[in-house]
Protein backbone atom coordinates (compact mmCIF):
# COMPACT_ATOMS: atom_id res chain seq x y z
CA UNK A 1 0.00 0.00 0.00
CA UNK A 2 0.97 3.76 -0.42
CA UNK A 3 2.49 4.90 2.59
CA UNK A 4 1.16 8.53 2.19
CA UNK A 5 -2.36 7.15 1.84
CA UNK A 6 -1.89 4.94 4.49
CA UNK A 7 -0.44 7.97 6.58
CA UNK A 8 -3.30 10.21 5.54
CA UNK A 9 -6.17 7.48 6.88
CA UNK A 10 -4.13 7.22 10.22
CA UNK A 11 -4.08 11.10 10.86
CA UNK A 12 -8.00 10.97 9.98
CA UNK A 13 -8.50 8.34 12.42
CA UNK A 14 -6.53 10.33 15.30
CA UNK A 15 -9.28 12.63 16.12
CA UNK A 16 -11.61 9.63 17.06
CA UNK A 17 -8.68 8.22 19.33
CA UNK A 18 -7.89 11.27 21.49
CA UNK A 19 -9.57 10.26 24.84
CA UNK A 20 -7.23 6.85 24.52
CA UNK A 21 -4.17 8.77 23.69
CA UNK A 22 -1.80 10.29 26.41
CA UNK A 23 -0.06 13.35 26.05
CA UNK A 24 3.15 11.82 25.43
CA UNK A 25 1.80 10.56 22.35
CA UNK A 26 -0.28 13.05 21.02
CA UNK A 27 2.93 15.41 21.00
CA UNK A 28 5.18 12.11 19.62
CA UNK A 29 2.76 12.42 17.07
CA UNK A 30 2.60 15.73 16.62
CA UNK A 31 6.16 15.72 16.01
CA UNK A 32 5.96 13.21 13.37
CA UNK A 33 3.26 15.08 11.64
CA UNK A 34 5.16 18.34 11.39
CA UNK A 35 8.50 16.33 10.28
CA UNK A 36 6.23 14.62 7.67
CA UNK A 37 4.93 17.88 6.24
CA UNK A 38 7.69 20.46 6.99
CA UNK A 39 10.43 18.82 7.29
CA UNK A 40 13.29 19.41 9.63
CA UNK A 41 12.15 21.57 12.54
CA UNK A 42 13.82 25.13 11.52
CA UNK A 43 11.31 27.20 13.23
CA UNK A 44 12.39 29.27 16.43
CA UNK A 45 12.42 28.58 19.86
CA UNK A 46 8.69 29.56 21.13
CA UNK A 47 8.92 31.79 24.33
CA UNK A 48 9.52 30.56 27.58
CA UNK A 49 6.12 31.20 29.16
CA UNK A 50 4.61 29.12 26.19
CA UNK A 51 4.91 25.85 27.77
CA UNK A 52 2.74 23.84 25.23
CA UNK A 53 4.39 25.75 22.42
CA UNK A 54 7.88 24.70 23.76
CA UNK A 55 6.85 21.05 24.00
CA UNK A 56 5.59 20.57 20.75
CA UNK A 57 8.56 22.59 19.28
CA UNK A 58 11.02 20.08 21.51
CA UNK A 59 9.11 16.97 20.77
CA UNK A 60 9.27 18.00 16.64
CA UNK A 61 13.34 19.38 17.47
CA UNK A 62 13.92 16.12 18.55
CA UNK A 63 13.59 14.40 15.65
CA UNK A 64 16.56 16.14 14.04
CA UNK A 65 16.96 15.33 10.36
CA UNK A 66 14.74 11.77 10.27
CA UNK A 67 13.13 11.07 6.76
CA UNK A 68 9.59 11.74 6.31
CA UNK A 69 9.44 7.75 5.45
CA UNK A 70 10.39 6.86 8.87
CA UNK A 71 8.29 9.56 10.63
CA UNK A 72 5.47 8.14 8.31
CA UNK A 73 5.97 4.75 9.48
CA UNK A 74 5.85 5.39 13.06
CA UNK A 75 2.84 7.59 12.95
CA UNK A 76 1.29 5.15 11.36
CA UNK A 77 2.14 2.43 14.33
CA UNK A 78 1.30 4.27 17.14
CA UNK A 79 -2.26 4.82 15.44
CA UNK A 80 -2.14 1.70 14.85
CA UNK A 81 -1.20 0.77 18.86
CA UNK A 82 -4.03 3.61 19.81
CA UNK A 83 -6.34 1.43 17.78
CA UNK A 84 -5.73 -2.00 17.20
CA UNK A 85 -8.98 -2.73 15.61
CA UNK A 86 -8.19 0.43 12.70
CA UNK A 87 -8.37 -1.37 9.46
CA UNK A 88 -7.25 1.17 6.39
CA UNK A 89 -9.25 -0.83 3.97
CA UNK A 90 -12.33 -0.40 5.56
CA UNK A 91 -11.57 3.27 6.08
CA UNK A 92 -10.34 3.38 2.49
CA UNK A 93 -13.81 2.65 1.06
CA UNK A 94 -15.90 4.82 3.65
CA UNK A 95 -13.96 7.53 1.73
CA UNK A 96 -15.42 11.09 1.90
CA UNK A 97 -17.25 10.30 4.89
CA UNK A 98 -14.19 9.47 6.96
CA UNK A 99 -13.55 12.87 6.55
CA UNK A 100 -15.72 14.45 6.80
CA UNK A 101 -16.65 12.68 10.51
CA UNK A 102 -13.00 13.54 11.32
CA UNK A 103 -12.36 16.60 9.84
CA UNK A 104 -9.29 15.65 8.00
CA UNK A 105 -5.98 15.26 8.92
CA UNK A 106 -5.28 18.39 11.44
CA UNK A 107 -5.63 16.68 15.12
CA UNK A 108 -6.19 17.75 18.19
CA UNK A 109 -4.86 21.11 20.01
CA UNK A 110 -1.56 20.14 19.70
CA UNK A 111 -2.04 20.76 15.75
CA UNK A 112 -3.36 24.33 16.43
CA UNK A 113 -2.09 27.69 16.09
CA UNK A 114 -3.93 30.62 17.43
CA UNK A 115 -5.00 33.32 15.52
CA UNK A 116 -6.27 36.77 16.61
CA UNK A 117 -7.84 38.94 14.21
CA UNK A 118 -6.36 42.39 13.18
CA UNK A 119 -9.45 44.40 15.31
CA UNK A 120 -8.86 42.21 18.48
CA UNK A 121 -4.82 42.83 18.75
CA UNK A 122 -3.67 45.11 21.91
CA UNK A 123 -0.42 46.74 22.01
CA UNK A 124 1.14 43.14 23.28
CA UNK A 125 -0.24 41.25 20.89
CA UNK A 126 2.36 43.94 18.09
CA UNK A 127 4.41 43.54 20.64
CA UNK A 128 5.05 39.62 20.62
CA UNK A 129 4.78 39.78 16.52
CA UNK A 130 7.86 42.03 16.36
CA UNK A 131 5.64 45.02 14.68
CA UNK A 132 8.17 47.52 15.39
CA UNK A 133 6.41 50.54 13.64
CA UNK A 134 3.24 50.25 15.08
CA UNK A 135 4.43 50.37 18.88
CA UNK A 136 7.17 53.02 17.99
CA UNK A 137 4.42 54.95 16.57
CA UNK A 138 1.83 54.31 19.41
CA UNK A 139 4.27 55.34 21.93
CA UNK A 140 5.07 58.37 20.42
CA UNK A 141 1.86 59.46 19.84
CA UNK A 142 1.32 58.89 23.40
CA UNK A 143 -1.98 56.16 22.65
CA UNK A 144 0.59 53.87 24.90
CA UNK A 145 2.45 54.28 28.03
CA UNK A 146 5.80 52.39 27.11
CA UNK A 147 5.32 50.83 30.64
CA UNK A 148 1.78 49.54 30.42
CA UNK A 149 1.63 46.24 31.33
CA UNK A 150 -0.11 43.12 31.13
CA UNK A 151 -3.02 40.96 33.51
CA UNK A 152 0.80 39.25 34.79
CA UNK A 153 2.30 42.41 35.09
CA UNK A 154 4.30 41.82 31.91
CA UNK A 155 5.30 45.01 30.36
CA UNK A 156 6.53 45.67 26.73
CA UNK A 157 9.75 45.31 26.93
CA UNK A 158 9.63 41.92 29.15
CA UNK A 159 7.81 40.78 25.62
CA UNK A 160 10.40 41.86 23.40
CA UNK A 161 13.11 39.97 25.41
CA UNK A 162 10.85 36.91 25.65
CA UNK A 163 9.97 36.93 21.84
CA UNK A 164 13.90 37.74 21.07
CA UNK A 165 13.40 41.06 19.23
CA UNK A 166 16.16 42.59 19.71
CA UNK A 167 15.72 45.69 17.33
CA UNK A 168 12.32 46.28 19.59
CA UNK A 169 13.90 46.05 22.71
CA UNK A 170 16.52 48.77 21.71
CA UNK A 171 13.78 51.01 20.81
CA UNK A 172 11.52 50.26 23.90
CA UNK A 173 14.55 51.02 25.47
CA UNK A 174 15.54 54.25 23.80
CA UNK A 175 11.73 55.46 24.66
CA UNK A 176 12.29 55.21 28.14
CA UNK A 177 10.91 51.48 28.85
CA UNK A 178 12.05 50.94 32.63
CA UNK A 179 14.96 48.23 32.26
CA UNK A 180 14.13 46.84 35.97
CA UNK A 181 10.42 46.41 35.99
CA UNK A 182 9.55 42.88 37.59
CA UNK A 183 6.09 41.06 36.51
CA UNK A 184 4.10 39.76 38.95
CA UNK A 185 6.18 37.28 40.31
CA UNK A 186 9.32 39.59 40.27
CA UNK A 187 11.05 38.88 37.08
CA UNK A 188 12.66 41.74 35.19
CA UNK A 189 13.24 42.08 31.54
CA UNK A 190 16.82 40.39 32.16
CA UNK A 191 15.48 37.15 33.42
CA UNK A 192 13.27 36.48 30.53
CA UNK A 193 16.07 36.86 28.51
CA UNK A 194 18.58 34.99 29.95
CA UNK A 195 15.90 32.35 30.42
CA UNK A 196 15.54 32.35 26.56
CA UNK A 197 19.04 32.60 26.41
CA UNK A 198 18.80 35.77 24.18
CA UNK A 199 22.92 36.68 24.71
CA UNK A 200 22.47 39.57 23.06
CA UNK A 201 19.72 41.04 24.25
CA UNK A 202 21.30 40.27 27.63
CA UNK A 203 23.91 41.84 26.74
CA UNK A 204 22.34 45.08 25.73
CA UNK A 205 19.64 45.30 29.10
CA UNK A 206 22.99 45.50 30.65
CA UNK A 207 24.42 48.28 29.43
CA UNK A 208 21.39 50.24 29.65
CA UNK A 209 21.30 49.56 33.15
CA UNK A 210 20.11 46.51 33.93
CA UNK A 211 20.12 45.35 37.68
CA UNK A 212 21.80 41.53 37.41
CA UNK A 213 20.90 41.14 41.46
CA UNK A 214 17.20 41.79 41.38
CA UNK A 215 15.94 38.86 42.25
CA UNK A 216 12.63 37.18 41.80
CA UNK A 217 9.56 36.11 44.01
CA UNK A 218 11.41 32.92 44.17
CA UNK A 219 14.91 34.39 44.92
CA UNK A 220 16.78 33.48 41.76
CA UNK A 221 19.07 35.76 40.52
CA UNK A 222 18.69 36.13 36.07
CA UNK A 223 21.87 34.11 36.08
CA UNK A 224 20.02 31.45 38.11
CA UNK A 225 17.01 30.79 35.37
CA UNK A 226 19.44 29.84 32.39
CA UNK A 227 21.13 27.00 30.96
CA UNK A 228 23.64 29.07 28.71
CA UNK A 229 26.71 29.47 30.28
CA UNK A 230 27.75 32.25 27.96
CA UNK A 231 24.94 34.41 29.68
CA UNK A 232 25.86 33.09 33.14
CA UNK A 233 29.53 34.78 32.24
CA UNK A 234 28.34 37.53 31.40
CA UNK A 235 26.23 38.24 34.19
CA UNK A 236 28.84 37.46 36.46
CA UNK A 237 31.57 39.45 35.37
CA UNK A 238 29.01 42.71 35.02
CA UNK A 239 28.61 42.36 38.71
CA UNK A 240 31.70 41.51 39.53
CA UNK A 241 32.88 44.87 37.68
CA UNK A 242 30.38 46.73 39.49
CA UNK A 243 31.72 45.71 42.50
């Protein structure tokens, strides 16, 4: 049998499996879908506070450069494992009807990207898309306080270091964003990017006056909330130069 076909009838069947499935396998699955129709995972990092983004990025990162035959093949068995009983033949010949009952091939949440129409964006919503002349020109026409912040106490520029724009950040900056402003649970701009281990950006809240010893609700330091030792350096040695 065609093993496209074959993959096609298993990723109809999915929708009908869900309440069997575990999370573990909805996102190994998701992973194989994505490698199967995109390809190597080349897309970036999503930001650290999107916990179900990052999983389903890691799970599809994982894969590295595996065919789409192989990824084809083992979506295919796990359906198959969900569903022992799933014949392809039979769902073969119900034809239109099987998808129409499972509304094709795009599963689950895991397979869903939100979208927000144009007339419901805020100010955050530019924010996290990197629209760099519409906040620039909403701050300067004073329709936004460059310090507003969000239901978490999130302001624009703890955003533009979570998202990684850089070129946004500088400008927030250079419109008088406050570089130590902590969110509701006390993290500043700096620990959301060190967290996303943005080196740059890091680099930059420090020399406009970052505070590298402001420490969160939790007491950790930004160099306590990455993994990259690069930005745990560099952290270190601006405070040790301050000192």
């Amino acid at each position: 049998r065609d093993l496209a076909a074959l993959f096609e009838q298993a990723a109809e069947r999915l929708p009908a499996l869900l309440p069997a499935a575990s999370k573990e396998q909805l996102l190994y699955l998701y992973a194989r879908y994505k490698q199967v129709k995109f390809g190597t995972c080349n897309t970036p990092k999503p930001s650290f506070f999107d916990f179900e983004g990052k999983q389903k990025w890691e799970a599809w990162k994982a894969l590295g450069d595996i065919s789409p035959h192989q990824a084809m093949q083992e979506y295919i068995a796990t359906v198959k494992k969900l569903d022992p009983s799933w014949n392809p033949q039979t769902a073969e010949k119900r034809g239109k009807e099987s998808k129409t009952a499972f509304g094709g091939p795009v599963v689950s949440s895991l397979y869903q990207e939100e979208t927000i129409r144009e007339e419901d964006k805020n100010i955050f919503d530019y924010c996290r898309e990197n629209n760099i002349d519409y906040v620039t020109k909403a701050i300067r026409s004073k329709k936004v306080d460059v310090n507003v912040t969000d239901e978490e106490g999130r302001a624009l520029l703890h955003w533009a270091c979570d998202r990684g724009h850089k070129e946004l950040v500088s400008v927030l900056l250079q419109h008088a964003a406050d570089v130590n402003s902590q969110d509701g649970e006390g993290q500043t701009a700096l620990h959301y990017a060190a967290a996303c281990e943005f080196l740059d950006i890091v680099e930059l809240l420090l020399k406009s006056g970052a505070d590298p010893a402001l420490r969160d609700q939790e007491g950790c330091l930004p160099e306590e909330v990455t993994d990259c030792k690069a930005i745990t350096s560099a952290l270190r040695q601006h405070t040790a130069s301050e000192t």
